[in-house]
PDB file of N, CA and C in Angstrom:
ATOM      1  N   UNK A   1      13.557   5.290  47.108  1.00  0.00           N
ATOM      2  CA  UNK A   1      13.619   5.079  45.669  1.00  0.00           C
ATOM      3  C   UNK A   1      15.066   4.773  45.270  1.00  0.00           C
ATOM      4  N   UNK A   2      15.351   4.020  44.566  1.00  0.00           N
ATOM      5  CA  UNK A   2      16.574   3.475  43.824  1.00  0.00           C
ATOM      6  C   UNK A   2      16.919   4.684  42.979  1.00  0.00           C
ATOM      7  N   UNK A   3      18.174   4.878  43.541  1.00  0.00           N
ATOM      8  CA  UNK A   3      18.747   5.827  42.733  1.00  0.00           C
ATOM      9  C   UNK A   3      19.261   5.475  41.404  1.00  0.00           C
ATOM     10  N   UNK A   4      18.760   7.064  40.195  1.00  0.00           N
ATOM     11  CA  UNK A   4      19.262   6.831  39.259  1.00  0.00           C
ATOM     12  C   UNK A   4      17.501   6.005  38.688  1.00  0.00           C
ATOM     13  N   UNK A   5      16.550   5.875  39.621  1.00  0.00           N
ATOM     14  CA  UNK A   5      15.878   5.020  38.608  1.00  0.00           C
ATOM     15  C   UNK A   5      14.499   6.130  37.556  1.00  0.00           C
ATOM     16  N   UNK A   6      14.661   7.217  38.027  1.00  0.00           N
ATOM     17  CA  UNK A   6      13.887   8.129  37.043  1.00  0.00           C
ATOM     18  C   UNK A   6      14.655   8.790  35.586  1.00  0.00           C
ATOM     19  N   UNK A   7      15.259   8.635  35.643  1.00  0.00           N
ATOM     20  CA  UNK A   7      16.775   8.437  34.506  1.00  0.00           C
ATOM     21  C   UNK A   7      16.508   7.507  33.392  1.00  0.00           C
ATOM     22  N   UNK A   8      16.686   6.140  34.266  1.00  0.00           N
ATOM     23  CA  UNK A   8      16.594   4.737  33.528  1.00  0.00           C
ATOM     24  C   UNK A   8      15.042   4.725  32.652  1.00  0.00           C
ATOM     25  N   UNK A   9      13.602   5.392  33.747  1.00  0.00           N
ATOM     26  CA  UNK A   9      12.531   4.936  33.049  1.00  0.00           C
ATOM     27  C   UNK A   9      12.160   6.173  31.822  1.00  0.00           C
ATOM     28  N   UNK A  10      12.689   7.347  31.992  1.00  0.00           N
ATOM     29  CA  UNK A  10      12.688   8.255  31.117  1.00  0.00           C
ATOM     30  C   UNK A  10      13.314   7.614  30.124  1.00  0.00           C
ATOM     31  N   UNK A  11      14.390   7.362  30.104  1.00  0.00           N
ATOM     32  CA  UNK A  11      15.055   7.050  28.556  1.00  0.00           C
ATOM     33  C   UNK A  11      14.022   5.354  27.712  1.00  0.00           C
ATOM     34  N   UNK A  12      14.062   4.421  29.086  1.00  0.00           N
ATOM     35  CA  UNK A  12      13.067   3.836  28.309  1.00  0.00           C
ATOM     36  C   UNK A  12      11.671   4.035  27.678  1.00  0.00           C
ATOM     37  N   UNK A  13      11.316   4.768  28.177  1.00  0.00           N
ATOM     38  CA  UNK A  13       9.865   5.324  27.850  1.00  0.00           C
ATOM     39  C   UNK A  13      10.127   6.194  26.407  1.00  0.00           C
ATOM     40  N   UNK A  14      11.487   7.018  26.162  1.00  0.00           N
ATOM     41  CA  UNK A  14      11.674   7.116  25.062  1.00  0.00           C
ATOM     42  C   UNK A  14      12.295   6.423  24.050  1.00  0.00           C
ATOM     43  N   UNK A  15      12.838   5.109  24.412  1.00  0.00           N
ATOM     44  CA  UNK A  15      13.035   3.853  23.589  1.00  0.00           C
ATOM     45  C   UNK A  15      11.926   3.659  23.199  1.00  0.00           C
ATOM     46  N   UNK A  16      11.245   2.935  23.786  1.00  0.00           N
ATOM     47  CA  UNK A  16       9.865   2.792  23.082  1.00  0.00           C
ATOM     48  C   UNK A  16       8.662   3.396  22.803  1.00  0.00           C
ATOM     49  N   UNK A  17       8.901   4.308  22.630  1.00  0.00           N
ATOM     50  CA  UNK A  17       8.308   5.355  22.351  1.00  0.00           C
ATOM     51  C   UNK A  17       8.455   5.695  20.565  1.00  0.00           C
ATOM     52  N   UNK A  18       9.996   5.492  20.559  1.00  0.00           N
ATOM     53  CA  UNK A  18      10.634   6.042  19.353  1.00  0.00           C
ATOM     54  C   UNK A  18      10.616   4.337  18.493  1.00  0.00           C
ATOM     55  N   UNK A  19      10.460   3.735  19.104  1.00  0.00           N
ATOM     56  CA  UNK A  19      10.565   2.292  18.390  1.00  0.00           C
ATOM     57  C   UNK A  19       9.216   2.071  17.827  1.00  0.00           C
ATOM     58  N   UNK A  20       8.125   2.592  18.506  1.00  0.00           N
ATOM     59  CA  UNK A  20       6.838   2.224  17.801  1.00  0.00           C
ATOM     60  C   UNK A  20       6.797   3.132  16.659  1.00  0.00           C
ATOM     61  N   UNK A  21       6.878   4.348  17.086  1.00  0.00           N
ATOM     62  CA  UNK A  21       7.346   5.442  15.940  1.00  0.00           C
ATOM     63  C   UNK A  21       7.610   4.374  14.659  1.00  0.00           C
ATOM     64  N   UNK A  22       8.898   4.193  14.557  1.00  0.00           N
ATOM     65  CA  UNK A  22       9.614   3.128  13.324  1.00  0.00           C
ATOM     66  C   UNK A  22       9.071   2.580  12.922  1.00  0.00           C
ATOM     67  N   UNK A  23       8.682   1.452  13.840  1.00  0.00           N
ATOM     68  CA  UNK A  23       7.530   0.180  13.894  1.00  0.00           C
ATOM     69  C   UNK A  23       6.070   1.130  12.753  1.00  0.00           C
ATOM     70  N   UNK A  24       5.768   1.618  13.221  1.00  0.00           N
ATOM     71  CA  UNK A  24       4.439   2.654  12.160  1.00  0.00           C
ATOM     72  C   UNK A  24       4.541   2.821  10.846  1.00  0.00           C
ATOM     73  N   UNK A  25       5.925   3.497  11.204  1.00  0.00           N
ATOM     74  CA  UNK A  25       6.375   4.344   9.233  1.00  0.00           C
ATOM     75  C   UNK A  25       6.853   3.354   8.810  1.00  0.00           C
ATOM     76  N   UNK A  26       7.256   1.896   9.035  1.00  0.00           N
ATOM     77  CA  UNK A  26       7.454   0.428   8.195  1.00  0.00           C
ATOM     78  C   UNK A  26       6.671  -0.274   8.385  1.00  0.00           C
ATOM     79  N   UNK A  27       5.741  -0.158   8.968  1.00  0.00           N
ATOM     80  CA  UNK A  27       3.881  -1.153   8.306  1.00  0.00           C
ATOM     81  C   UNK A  27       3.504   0.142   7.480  1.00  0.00           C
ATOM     82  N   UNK A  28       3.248   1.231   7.629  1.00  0.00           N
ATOM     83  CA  UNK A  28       2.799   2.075   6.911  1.00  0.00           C
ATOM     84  C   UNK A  28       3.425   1.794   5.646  1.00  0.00           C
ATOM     85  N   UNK A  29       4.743   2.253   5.139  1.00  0.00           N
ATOM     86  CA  UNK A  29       4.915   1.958   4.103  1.00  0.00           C
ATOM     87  C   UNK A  29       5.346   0.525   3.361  1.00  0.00           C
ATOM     88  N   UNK A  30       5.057  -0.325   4.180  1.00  0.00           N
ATOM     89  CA  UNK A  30       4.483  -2.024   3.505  1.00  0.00           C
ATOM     90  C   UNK A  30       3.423  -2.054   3.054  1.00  0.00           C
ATOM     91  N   UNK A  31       2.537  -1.431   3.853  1.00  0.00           N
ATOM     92  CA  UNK A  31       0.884  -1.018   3.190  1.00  0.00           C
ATOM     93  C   UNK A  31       0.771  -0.392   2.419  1.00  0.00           C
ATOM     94  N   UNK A  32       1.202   0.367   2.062  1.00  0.00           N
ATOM     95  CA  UNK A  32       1.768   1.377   1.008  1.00  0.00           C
ATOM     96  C   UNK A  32       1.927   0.790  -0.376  1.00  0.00           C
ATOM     97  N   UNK A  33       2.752   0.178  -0.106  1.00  0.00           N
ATOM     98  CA  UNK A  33       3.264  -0.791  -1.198  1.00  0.00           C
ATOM     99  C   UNK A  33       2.605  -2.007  -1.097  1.00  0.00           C
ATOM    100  N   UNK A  34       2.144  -2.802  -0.885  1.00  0.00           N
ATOM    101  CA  UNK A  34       1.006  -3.842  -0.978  1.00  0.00           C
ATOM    102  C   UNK A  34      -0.428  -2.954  -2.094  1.00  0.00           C
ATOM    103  N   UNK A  35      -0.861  -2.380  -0.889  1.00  0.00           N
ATOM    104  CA  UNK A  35      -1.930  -1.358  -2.293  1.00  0.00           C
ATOM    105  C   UNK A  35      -1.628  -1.267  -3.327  1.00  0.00           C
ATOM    106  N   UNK A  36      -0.196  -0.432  -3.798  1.00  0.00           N
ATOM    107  CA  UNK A  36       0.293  -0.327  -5.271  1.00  0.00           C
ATOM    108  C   UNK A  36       0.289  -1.421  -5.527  1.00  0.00           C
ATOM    109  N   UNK A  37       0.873  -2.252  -5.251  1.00  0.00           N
ATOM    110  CA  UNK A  37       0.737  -3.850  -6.221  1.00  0.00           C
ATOM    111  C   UNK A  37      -0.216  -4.365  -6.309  1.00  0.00           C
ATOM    112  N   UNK A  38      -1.100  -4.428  -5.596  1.00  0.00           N
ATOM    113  CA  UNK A  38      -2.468  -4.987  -5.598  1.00  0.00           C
ATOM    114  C   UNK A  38      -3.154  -4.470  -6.732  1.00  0.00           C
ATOM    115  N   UNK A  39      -3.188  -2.827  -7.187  1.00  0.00           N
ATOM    116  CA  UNK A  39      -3.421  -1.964  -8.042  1.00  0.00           C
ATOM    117  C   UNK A  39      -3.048  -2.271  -9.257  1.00  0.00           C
ATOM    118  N   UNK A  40      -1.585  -2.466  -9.039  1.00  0.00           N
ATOM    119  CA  UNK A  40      -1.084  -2.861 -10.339  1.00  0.00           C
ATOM    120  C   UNK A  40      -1.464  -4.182 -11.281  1.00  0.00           C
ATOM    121  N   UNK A  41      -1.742  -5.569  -9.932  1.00  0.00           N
ATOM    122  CA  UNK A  41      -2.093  -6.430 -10.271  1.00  0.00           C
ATOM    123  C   UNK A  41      -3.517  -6.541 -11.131  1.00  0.00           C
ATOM    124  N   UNK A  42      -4.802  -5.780 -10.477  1.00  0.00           N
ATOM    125  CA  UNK A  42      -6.203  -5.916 -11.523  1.00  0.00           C
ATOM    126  C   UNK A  42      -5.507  -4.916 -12.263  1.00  0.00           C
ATOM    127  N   UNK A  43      -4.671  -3.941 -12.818  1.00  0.00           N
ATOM    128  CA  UNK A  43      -4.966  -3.197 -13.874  1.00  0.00           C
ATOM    129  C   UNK A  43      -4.075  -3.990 -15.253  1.00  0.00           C
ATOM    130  N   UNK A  44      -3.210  -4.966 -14.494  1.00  0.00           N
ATOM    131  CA  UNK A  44      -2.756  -5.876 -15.599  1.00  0.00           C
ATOM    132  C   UNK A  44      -3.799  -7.295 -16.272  1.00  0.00           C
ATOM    133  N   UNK A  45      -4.452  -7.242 -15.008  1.00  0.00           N
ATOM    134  CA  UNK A  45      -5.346  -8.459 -15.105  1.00  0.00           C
ATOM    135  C   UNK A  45      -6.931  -7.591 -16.576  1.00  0.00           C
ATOM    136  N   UNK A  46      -6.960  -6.247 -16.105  1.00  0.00           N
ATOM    137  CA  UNK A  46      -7.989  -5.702 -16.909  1.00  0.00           C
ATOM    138  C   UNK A  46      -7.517  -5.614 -18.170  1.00  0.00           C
ATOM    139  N   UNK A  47      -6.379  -5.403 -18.409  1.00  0.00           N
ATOM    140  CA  UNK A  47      -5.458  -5.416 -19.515  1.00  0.00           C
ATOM    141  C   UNK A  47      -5.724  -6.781 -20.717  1.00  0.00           C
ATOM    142  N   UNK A  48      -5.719  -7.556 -19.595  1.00  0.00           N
ATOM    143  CA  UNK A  48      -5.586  -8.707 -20.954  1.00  0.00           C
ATOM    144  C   UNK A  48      -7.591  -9.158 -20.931  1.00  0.00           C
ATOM    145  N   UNK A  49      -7.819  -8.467 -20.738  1.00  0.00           N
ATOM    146  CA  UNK A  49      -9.769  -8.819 -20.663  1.00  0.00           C
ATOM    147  C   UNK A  49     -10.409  -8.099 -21.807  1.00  0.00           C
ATOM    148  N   UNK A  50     -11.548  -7.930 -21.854  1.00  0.00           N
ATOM    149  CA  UNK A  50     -12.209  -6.858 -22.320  1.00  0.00           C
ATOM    150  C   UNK A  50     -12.356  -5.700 -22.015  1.00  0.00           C
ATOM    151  N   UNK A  51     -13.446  -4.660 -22.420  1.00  0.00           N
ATOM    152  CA  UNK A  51     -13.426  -3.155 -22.328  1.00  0.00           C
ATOM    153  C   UNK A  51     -13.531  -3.046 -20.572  1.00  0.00           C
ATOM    154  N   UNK A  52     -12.601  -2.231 -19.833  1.00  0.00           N
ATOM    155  CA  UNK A  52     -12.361  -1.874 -18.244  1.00  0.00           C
ATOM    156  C   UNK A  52     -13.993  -0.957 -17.831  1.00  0.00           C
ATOM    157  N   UNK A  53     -15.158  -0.691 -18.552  1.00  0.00           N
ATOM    158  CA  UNK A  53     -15.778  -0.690 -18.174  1.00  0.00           C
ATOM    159  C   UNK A  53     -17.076  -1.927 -17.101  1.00  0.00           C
ATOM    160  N   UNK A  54     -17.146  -2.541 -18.252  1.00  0.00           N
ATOM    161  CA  UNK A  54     -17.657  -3.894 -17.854  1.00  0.00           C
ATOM    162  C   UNK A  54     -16.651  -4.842 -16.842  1.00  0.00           C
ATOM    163  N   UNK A  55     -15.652  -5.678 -17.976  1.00  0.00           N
ATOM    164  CA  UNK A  55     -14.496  -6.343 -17.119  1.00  0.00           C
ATOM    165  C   UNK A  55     -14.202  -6.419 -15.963  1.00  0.00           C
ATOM    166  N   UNK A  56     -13.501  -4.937 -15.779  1.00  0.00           N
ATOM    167  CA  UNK A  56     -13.334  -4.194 -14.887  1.00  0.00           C
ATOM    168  C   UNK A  56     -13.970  -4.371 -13.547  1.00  0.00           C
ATOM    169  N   UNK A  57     -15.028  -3.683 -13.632  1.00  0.00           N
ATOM    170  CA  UNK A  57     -16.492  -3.769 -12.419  1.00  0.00           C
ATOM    171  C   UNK A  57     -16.213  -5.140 -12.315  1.00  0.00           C
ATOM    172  N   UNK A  58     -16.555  -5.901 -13.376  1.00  0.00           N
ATOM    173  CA  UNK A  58     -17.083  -7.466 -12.546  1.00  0.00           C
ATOM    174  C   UNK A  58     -15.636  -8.297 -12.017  1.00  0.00           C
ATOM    175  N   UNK A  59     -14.406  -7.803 -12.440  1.00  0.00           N
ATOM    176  CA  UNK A  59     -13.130  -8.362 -11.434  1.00  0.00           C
ATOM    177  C   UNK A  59     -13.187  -7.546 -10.079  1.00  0.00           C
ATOM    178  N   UNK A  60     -13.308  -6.072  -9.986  1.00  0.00           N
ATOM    179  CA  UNK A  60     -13.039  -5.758  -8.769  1.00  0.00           C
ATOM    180  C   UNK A  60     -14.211  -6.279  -7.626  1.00  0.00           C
ATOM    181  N   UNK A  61     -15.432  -6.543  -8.619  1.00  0.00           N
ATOM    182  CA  UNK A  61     -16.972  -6.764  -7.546  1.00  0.00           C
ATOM    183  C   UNK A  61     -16.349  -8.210  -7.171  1.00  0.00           C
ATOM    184  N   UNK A  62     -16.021  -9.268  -7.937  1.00  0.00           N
ATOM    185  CA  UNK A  62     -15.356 -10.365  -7.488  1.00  0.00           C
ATOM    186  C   UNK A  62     -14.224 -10.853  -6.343  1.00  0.00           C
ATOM    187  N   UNK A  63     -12.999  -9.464  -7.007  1.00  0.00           N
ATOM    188  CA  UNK A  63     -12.229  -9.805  -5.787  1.00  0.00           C
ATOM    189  C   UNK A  63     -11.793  -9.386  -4.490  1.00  0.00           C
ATOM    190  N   UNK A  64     -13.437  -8.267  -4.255  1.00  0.00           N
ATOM    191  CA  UNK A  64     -13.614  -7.294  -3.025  1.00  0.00           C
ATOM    192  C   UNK A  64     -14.746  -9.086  -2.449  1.00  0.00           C
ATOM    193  N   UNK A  65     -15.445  -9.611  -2.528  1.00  0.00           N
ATOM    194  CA  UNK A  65     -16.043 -10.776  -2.618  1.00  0.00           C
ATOM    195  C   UNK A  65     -15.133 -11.678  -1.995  1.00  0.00           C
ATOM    196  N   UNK A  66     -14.039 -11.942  -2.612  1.00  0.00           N
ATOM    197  CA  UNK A  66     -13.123 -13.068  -2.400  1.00  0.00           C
ATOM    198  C   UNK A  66     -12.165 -12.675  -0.701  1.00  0.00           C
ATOM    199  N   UNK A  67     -11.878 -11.517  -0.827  1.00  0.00           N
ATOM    200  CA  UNK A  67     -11.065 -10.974  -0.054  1.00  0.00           C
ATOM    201  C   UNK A  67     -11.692 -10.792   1.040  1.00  0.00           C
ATOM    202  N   UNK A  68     -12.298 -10.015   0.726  1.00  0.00           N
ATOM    203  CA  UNK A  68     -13.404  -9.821   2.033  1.00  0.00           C
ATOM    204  C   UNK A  68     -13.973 -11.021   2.876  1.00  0.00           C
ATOM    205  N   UNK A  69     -14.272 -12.348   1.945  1.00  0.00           N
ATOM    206  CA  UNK A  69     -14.522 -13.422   3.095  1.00  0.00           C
ATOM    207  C   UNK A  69     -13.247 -14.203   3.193  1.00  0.00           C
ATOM    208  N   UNK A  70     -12.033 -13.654   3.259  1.00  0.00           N
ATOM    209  CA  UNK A  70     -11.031 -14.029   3.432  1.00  0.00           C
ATOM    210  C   UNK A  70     -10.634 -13.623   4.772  1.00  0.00           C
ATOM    211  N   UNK A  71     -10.378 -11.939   4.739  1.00  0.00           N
ATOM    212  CA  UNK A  71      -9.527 -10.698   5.164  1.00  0.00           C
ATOM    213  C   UNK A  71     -10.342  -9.835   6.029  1.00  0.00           C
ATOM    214  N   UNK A  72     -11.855 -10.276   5.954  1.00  0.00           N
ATOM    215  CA  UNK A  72     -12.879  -9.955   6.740  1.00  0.00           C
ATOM    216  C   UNK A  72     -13.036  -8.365   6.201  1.00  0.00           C
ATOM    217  N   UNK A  73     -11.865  -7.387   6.319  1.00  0.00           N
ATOM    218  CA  UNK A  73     -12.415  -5.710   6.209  1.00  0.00           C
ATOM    219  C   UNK A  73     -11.121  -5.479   5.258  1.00  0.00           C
ATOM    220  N   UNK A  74     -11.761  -4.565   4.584  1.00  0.00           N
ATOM    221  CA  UNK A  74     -10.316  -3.297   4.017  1.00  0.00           C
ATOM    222  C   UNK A  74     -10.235  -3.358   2.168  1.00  0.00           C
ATOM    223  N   UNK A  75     -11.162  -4.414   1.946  1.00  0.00           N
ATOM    224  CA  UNK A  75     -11.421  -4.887   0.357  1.00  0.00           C
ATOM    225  C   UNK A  75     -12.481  -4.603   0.257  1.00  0.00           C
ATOM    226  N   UNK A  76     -13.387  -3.701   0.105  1.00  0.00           N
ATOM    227  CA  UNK A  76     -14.387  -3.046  -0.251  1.00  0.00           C
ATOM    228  C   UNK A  76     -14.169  -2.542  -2.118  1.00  0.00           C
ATOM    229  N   UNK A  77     -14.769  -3.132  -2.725  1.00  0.00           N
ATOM    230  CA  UNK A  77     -15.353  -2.162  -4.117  1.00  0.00           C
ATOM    231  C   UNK A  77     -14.656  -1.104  -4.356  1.00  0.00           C
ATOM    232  N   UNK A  78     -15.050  -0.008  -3.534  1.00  0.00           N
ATOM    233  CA  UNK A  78     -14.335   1.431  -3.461  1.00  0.00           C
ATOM    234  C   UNK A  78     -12.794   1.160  -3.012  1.00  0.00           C
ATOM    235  N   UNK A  79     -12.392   0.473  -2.695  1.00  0.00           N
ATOM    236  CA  UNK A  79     -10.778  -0.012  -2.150  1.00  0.00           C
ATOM    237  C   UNK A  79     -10.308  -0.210  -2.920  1.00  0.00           C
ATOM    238  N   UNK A  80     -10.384  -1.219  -3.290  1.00  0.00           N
ATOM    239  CA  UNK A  80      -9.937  -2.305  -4.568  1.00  0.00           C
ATOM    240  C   UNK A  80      -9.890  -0.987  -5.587  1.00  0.00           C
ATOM    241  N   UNK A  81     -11.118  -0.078  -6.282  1.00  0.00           N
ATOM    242  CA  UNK A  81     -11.110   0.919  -7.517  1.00  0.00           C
ATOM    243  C   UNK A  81      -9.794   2.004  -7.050  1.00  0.00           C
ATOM    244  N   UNK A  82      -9.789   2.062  -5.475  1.00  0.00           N
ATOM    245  CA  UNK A  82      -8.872   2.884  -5.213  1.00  0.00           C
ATOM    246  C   UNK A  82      -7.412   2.518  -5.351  1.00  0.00           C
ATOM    247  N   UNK A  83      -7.385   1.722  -4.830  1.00  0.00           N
ATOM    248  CA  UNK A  83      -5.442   0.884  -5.226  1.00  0.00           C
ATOM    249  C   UNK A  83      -5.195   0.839  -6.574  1.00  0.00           C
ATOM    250  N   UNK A  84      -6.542   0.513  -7.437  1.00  0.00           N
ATOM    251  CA  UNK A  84      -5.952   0.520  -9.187  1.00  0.00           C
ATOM    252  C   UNK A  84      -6.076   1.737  -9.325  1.00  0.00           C
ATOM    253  N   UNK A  85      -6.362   2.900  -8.889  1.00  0.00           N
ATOM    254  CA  UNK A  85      -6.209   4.451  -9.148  1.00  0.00           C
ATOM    255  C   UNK A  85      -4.791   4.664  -8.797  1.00  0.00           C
ATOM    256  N   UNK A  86      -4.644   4.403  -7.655  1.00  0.00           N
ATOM    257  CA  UNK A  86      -3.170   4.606  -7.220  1.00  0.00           C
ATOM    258  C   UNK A  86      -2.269   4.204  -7.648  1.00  0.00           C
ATOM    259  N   UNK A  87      -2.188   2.728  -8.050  1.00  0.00           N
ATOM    260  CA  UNK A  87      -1.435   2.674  -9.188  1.00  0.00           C
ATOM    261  C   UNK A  87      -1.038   3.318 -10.467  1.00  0.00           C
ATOM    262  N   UNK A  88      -2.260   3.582 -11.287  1.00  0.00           N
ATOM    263  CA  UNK A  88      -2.091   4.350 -12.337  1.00  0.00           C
ATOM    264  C   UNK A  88      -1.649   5.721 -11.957  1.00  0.00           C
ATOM    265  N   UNK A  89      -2.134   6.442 -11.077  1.00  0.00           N
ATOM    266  CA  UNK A  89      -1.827   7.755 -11.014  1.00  0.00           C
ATOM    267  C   UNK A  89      -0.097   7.605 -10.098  1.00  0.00           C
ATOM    268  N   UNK A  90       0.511   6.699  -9.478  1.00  0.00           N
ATOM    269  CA  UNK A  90       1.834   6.918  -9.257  1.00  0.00           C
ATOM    270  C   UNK A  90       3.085   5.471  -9.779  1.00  0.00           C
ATOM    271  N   UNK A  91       2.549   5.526 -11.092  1.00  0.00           N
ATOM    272  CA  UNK A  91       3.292   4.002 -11.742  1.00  0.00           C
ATOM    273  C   UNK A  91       4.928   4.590 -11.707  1.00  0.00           C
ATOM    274  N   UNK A  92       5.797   3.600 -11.101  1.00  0.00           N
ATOM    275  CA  UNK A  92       6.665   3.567 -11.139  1.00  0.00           C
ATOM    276  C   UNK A  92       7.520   3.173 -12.156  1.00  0.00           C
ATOM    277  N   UNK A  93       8.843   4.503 -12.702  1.00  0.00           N
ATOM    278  CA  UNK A  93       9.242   3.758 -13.669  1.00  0.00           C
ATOM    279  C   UNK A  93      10.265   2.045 -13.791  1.00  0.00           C
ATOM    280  N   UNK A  94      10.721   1.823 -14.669  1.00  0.00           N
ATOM    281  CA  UNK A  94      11.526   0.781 -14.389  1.00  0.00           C
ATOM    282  C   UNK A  94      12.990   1.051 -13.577  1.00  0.00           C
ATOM    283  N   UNK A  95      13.451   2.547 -14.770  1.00  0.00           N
ATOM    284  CA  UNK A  95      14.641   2.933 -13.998  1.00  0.00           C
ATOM    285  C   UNK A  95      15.098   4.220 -13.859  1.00  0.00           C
ATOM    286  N   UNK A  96      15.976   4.466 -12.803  1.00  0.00           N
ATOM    287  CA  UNK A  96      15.856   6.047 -13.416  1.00  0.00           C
ATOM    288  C   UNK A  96      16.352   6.383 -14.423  1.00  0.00           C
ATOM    289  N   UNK A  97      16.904   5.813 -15.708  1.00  0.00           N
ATOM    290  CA  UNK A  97      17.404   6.340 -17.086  1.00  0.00           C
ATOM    291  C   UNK A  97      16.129   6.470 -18.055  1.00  0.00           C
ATOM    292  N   UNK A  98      14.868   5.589 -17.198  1.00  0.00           N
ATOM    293  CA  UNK A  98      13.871   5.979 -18.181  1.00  0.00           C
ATOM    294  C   UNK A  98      13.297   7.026 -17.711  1.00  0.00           C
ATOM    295  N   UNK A  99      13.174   7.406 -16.585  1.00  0.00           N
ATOM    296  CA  UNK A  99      12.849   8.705 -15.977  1.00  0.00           C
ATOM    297  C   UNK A  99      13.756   9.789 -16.802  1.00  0.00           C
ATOM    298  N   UNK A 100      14.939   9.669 -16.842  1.00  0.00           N
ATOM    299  CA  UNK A 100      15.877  11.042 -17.668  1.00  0.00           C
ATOM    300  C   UNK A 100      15.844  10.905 -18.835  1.00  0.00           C
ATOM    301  N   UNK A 101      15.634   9.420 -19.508  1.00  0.00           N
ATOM    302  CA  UNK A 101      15.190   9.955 -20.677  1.00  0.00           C
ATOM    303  C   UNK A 101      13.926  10.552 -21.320  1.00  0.00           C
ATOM    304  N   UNK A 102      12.814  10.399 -20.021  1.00  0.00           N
ATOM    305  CA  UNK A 102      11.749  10.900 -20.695  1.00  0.00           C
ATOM    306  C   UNK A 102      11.470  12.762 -20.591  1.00  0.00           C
ATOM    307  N   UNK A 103      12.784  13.230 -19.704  1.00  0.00           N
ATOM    308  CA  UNK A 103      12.811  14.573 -19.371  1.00  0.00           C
ATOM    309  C   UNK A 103      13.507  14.781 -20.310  1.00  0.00           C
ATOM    310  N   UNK A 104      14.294  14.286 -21.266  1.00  0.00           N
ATOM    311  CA  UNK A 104      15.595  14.832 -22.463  1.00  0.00           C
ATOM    312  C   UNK A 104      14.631  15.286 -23.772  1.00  0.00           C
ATOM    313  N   UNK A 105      12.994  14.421 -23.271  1.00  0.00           N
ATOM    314  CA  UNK A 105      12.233  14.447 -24.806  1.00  0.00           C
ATOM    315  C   UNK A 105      11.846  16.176 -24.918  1.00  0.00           C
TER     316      UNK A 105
END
């Protein structure tokens, strides 16, 4: 055996090891953030429509439809209602001075 070479494959094995690691938690949180915007996008789009009961249903039944024979999986009805939940329930402010000013109220 080449000396020195159980050394070399240990540390690589934890190179890449630790690189997919990374590689994960930055698609993870691209996906992350794709959802929120996606979210954000029908809840602006419901915005300028009619009542988000009706409206609503028939944009997300549409663009789980569109996506889906696009994107094949992951735009389901329940998806799509879920990203505009997520949006609303973690809307980001513009800045943090509107964040401190809304703690001064």
């Amino acid at each position: 055996m080449i000396n020195g070479y159980e050394n070399i494959l240990t540390d690589l094995i934890k190179l890449l090891e630790s690189s997919r690691r990374a590689a994960a938690r930055s698609v993870n949180a691209i996906m992350t953030a794709t959802y929120w915007e996606i979210g954000r996008r029908i809840v602006e789009l419901e915005q300028g429509g009619e009542k988000r009961a009706e409206y609503g249903a028939a944009v997300i039944k549409r663009l789980s439809e569109d996506l889906t024979a696009k994107y094949s999986k992951g735009f389901s009805e329940r998806n799509l209602e879920l990203m505009r939940r997520f949006y609303l329930e973690w809307q980001i402010s513009q800045t943090l001075s509107a964040e401190s000013n809304k703690c001064r109220k």
